[in-house]
Protein backbone atom coordinates (compact mmCIF):
# COMPACT_ATOMS: atom_id res chain seq x y z
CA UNK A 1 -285.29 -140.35 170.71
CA UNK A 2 -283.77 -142.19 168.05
CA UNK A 3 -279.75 -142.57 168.12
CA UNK A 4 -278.34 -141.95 164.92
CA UNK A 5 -274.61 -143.29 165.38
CA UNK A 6 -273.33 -141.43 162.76
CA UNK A 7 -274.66 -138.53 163.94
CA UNK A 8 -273.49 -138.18 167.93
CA UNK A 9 -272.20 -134.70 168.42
CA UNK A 10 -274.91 -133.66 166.20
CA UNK A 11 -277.47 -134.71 168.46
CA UNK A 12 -275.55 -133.99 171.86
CA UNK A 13 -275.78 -130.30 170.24
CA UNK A 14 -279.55 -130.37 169.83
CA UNK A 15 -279.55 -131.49 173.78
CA UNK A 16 -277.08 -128.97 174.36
CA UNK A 17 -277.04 -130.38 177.82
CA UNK A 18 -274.21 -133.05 179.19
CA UNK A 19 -274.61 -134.58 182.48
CA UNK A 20 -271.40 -135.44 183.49
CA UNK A 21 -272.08 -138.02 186.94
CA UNK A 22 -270.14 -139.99 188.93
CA UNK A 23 -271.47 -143.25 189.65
CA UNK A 24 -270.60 -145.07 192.51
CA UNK A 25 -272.91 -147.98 192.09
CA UNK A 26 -273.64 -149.62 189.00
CA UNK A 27 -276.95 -150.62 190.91
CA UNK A 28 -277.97 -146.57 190.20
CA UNK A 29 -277.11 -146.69 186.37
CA UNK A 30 -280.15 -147.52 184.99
CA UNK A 31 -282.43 -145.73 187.01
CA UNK A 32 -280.28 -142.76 187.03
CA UNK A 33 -280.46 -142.83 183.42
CA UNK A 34 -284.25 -143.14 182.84
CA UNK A 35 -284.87 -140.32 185.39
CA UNK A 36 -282.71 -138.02 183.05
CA UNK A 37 -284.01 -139.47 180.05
CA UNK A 38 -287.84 -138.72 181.77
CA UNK A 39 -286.85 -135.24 182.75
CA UNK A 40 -285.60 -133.76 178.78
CA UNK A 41 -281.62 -135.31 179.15
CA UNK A 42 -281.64 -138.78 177.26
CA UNK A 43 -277.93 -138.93 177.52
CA UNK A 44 -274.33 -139.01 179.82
CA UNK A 45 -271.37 -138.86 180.51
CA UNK A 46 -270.18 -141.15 182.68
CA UNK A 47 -267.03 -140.41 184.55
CA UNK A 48 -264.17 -143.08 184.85
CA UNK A 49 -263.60 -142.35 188.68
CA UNK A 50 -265.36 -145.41 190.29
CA UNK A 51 -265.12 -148.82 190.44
CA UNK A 52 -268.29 -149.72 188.63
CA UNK A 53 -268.30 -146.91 185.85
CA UNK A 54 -266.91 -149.05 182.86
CA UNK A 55 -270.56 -151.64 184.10
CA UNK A 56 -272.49 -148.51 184.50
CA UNK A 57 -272.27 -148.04 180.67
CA UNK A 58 -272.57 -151.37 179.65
CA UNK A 59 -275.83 -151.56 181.68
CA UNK A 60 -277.26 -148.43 179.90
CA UNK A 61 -275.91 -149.67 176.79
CA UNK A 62 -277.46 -152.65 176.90
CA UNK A 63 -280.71 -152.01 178.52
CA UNK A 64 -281.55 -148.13 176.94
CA UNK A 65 -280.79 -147.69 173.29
CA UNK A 66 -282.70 -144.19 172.71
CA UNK A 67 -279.84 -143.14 175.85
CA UNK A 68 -276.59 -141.72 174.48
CA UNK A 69 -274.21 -142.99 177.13
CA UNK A 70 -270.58 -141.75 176.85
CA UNK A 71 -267.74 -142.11 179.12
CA UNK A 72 -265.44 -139.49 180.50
CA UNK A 73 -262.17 -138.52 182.23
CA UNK A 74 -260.91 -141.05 179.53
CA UNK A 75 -257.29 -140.70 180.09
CA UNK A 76 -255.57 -143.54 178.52
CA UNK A 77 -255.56 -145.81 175.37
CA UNK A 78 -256.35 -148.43 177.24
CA UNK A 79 -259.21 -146.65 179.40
CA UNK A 80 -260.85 -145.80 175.67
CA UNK A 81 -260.60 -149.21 174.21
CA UNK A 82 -262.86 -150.72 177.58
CA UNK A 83 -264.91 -147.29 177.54
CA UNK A 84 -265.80 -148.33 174.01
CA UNK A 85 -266.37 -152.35 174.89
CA UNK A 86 -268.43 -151.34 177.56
CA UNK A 87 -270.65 -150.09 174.96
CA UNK A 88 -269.31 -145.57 174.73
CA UNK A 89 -271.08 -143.68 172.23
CA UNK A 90 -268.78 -140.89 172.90
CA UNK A 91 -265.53 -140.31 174.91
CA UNK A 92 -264.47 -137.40 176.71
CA UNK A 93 -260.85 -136.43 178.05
CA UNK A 94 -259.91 -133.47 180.50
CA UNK A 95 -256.83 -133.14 178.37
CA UNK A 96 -255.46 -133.48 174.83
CA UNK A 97 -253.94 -136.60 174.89
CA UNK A 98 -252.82 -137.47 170.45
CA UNK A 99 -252.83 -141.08 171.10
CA UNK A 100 -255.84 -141.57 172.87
CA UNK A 101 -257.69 -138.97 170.44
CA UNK A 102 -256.09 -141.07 167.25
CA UNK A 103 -257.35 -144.41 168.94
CA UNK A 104 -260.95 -143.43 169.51
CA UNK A 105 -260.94 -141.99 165.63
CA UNK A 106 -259.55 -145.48 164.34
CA UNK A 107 -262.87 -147.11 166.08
CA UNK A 108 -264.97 -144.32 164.69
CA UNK A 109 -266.07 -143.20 167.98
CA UNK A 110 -266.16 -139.43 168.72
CA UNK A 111 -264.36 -137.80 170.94
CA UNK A 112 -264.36 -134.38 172.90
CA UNK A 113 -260.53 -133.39 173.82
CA UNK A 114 -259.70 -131.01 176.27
CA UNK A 115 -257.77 -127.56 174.99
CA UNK A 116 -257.54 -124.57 176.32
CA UNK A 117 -254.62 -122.96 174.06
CA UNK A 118 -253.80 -121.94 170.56
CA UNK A 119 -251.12 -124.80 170.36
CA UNK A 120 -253.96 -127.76 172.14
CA UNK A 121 -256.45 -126.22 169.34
CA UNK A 122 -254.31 -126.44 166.10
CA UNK A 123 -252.97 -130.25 167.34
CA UNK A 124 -256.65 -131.37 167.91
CA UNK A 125 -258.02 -129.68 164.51
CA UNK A 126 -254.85 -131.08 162.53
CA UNK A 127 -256.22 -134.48 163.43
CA UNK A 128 -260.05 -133.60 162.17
CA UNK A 129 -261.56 -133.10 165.76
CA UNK A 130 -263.54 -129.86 165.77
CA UNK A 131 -265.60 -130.07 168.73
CA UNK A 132 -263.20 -129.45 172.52
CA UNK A 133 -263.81 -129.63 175.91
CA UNK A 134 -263.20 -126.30 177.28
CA UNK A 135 -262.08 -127.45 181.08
CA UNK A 136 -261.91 -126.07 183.35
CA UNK A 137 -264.52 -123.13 181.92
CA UNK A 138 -264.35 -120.66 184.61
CA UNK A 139 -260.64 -120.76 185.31
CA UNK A 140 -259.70 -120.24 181.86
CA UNK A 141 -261.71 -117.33 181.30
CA UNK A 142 -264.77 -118.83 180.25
CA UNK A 143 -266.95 -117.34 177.69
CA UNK A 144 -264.82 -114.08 177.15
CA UNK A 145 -261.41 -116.79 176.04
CA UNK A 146 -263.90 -119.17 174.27
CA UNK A 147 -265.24 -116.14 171.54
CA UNK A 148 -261.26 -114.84 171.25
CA UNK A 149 -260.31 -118.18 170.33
CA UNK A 150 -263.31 -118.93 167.81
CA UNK A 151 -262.35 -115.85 166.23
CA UNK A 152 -258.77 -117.29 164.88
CA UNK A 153 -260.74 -120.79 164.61
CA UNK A 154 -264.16 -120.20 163.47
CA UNK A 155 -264.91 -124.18 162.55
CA UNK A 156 -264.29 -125.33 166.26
CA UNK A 157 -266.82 -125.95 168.80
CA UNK A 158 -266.89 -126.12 172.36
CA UNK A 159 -267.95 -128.17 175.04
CA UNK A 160 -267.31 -125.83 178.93
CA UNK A 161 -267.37 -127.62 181.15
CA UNK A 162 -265.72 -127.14 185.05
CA UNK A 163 -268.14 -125.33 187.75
CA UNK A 164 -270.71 -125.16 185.59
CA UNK A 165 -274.04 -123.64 187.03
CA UNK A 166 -277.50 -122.63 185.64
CA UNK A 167 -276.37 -119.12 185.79
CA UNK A 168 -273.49 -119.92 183.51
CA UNK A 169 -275.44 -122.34 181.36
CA UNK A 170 -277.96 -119.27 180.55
CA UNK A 171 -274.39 -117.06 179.81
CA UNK A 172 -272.37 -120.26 177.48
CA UNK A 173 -275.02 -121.78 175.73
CA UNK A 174 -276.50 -119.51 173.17
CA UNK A 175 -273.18 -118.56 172.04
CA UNK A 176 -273.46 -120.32 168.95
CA UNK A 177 -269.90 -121.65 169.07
CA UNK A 178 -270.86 -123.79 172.01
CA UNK A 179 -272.22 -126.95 171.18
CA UNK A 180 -273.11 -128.32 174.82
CA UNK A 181 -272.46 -127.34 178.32
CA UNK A 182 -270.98 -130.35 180.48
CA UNK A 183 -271.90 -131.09 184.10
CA UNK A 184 -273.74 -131.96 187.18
CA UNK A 185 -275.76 -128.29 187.55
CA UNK A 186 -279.25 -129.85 186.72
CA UNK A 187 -279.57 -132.64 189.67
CA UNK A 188 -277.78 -132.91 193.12
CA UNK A 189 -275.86 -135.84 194.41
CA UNK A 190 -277.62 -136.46 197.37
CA UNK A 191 -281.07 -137.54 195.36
CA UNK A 192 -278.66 -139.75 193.66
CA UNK A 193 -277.40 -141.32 196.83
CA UNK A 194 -280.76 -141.39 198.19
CA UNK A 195 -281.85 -142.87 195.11
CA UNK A 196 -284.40 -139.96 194.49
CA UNK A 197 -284.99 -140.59 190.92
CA UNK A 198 -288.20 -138.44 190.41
CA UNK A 199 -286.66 -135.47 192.37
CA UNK A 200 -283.81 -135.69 189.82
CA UNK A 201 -286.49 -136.10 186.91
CA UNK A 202 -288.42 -133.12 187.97
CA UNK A 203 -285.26 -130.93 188.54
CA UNK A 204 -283.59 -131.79 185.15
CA UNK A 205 -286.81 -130.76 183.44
CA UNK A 206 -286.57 -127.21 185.45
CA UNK A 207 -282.78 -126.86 184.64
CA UNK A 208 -284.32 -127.18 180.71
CA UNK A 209 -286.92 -124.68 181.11
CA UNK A 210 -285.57 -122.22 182.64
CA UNK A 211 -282.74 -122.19 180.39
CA UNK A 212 -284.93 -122.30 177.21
CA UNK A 213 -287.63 -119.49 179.24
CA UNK A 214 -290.49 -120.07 176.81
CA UNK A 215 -292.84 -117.28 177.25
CA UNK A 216 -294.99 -115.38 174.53
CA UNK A 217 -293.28 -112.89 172.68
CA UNK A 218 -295.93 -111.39 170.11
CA UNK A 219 -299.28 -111.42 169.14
CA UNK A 220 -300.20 -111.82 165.43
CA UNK A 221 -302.90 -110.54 163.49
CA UNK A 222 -303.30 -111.99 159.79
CA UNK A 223 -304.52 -109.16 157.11
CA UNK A 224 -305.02 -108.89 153.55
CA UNK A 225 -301.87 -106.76 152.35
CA UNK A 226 -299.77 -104.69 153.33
CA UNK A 227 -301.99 -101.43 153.41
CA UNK A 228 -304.59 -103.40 155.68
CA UNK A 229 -301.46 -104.27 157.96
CA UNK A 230 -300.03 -101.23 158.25
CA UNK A 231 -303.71 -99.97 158.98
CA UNK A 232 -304.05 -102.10 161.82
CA UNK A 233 -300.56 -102.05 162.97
CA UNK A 234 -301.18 -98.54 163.14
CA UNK A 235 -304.53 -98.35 165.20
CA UNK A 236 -302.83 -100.93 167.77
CA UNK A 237 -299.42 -98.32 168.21
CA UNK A 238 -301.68 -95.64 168.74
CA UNK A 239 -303.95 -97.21 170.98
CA UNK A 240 -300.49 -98.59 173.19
CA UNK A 241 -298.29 -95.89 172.31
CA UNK A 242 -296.25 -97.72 170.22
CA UNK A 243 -294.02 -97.43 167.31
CA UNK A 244 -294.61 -98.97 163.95
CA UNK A 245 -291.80 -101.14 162.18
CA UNK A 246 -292.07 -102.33 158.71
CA UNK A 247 -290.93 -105.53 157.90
CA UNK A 248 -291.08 -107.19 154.08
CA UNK A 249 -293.87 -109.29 154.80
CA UNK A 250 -294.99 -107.91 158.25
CA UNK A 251 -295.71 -104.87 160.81
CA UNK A 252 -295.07 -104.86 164.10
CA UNK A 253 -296.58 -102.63 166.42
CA UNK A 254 -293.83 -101.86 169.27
CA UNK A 255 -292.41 -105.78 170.12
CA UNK A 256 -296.02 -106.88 171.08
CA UNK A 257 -297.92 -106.78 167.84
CA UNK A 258 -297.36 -108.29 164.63
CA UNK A 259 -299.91 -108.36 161.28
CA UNK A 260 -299.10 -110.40 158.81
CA UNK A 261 -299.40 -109.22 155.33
CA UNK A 262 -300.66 -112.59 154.54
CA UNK A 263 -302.85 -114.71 156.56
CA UNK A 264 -301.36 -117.36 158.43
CA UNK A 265 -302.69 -120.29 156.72
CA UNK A 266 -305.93 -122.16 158.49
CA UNK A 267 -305.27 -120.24 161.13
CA UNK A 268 -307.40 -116.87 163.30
CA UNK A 269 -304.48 -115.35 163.78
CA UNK A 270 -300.44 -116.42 165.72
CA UNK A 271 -298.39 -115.98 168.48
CA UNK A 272 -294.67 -115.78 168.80
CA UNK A 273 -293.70 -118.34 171.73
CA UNK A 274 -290.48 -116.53 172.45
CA UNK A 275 -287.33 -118.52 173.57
CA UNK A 276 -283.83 -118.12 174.95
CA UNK A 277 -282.33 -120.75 172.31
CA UNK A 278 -285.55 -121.15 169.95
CA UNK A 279 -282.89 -124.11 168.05
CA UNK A 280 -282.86 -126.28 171.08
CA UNK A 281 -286.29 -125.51 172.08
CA UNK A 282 -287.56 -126.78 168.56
CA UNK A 283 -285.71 -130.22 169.39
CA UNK A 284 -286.88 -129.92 173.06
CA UNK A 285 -290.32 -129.86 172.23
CA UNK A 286 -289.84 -132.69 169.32
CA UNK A 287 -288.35 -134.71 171.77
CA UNK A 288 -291.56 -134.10 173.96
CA UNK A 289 -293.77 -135.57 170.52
CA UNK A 290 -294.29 -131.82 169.55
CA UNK A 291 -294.75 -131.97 165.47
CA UNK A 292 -293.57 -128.34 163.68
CA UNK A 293 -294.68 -127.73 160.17
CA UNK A 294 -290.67 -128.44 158.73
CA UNK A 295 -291.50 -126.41 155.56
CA UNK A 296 -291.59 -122.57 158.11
CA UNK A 297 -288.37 -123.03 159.78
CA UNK A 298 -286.04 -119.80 159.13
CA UNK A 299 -282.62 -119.58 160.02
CA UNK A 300 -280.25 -117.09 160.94
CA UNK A 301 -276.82 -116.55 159.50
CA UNK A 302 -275.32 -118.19 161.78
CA UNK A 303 -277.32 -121.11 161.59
CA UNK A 304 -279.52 -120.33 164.81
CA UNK A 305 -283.39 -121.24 164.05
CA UNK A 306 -285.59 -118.02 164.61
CA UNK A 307 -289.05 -119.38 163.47
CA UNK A 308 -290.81 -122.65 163.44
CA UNK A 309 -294.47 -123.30 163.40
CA UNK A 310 -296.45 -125.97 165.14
CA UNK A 311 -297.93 -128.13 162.71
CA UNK A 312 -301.25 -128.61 165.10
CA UNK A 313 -303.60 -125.41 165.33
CA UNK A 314 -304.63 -124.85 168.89
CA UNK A 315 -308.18 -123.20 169.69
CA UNK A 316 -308.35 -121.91 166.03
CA UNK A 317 -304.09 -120.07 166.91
CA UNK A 318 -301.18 -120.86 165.07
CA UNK A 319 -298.24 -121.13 167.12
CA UNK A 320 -294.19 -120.39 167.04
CA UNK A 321 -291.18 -121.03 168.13
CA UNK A 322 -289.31 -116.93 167.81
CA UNK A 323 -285.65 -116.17 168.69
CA UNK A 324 -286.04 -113.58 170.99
């Protein structure tokens, strides 16, 4: 993955993912850091709570620069400034802290305060930081407090993070308000301290998977207009016993069956790969070295993808990506 700089919280948002790890030997950065980058997670947060953290991200700094290494529990001025000479792409604080949150936007580095009031919210937007650490989640009411504040500040973003499990991830995430969920819910500590690095690759690639639950959603038929569609669409509902739903430039049959008033170019016929978060599945899978055809992607209002096409046809099929 190529690191835009420019670009950070952008592409932590496409990840939607933050480990947030302890270190406790800077021996384990770099191998910690390509088994998450192996596994679907090519970034960090590194927590300022051992000795060797500040060398942990200079290591991956140095040595991995498709890795987005940030640091957190950044709690001080003076804990940003080495954070971000250790080599930071991002800082994260547990709190809202003006000076610290002022020095890291002097150095152009972003940075993910912590707020979990009206009054935290309005002092972090009032200095042009839109995306906040929602910490501790669960405590503070978690998703339910998160969608009554977005709905007096509709341009801020959140990062939960506190307790976070898979359960919860499957709950935060495809709120689209959330840009990322924070912590330690897709590995275990002991393969860390037993230096299980493909154990750790394996599991981080579950975490993503389940989470995104790629499955087929629909089976498409291409036709020649409408009436042929609605023909076919209509043998298929009576032959399942199911209804028929008319869409401008498709039928479905029931949730199963789709014809296409068009054909589906080059193609025998589709099928809708349905997805959890079809956004972050379409950077998953380009991540992976999947190419989509950029031209098909369709977007929801609120800016969610629900439809992107493979560029490569597979055994004669066009696939896609479908928000389901």
């Amino acid at each position: 993955m190529k690191i835009d700089r420019n670009n950070i919280l952008k592409q932590i948002s496409e990840i939607g993912m933050i480990p947030v790890l302890t270190i406790d030997k800077k021996e384990r950065a770099l191998p910690l850091a390509k088994a998450l980058s192996k596994g679907g997670l090519p970034l960090m947060e590194v927590m300022l709570r051992s000795e060797d953290a500040l060398a942990c991200i200079e290591i991956i700094s140095k040595e991995l620069p498709d890795f987005i290494i940030g640091a957190g529990t950044v709690l001080t001025v003076d804990l940003a400034k080495k954070a971000i000479d250790a080599g930071a792409m991002f800082l994260v604080a547990p709190g809202f802290n003006p000076e610290v949150v002022k020095y890291a936007l002097e150095r152009n580095i972003p940075i993910v305060p912590g707020t979990v009031t009206p009054t935290e919210v309005e002092a972090a937007r009032a200095l042009g930081v839109h995306t906040l650490k929602f910490f501790p989640a669960v405590q503070q009411g978690g998703l339910d407090t998160m969608k009554l504040l977005s709905g007096s500040y509709p341009d801020v973003r959140w990062v939960p993070t506190g307790d976070m499990t898979r359960d919860l991830v499957k709950e935060y995430l495809p709120f689209c308000k959330v840009a990322a969920t924070g912590g330690d819910f897709m590995l275990k500590y002991d393969d860390i301290h037993s230096d299980n690095y493909e154990k750790i690759a394996a599991d981080v690639e579950e975490t993503i998977l389940e989470y995104l639950d790629l499955r087929i959603d629909h089976f498409g038929f291409n036709s020649n207009g409408s009436v042929e569609a609605n023909a076919l669409a209509s043998k298929l509902g009576s032959v399942f016993h199911l209804g028929i739903d008319h869409h401008a430039h498709s039928t479905f049959a029931g949730k199963l069956f789709e014809v296409c008033h068009e054909p589906v170019a080059e193609s025998l016929a589709h099928i809708g790969i349905g997805s959890r978060d079809a956004l972050r599945a379409y950077h998953y899978l380009k991540r992976c070295g999947i190419e989509f055809d950029e031209n098909s992607l369709k977007f929801k209002e609120d800016g969610r993808l629900y439809k992107a096409y493979l560029k490569e046809r597979i055994g004669g099929f066009a696939f896609h990506l479908f928000q389901s």
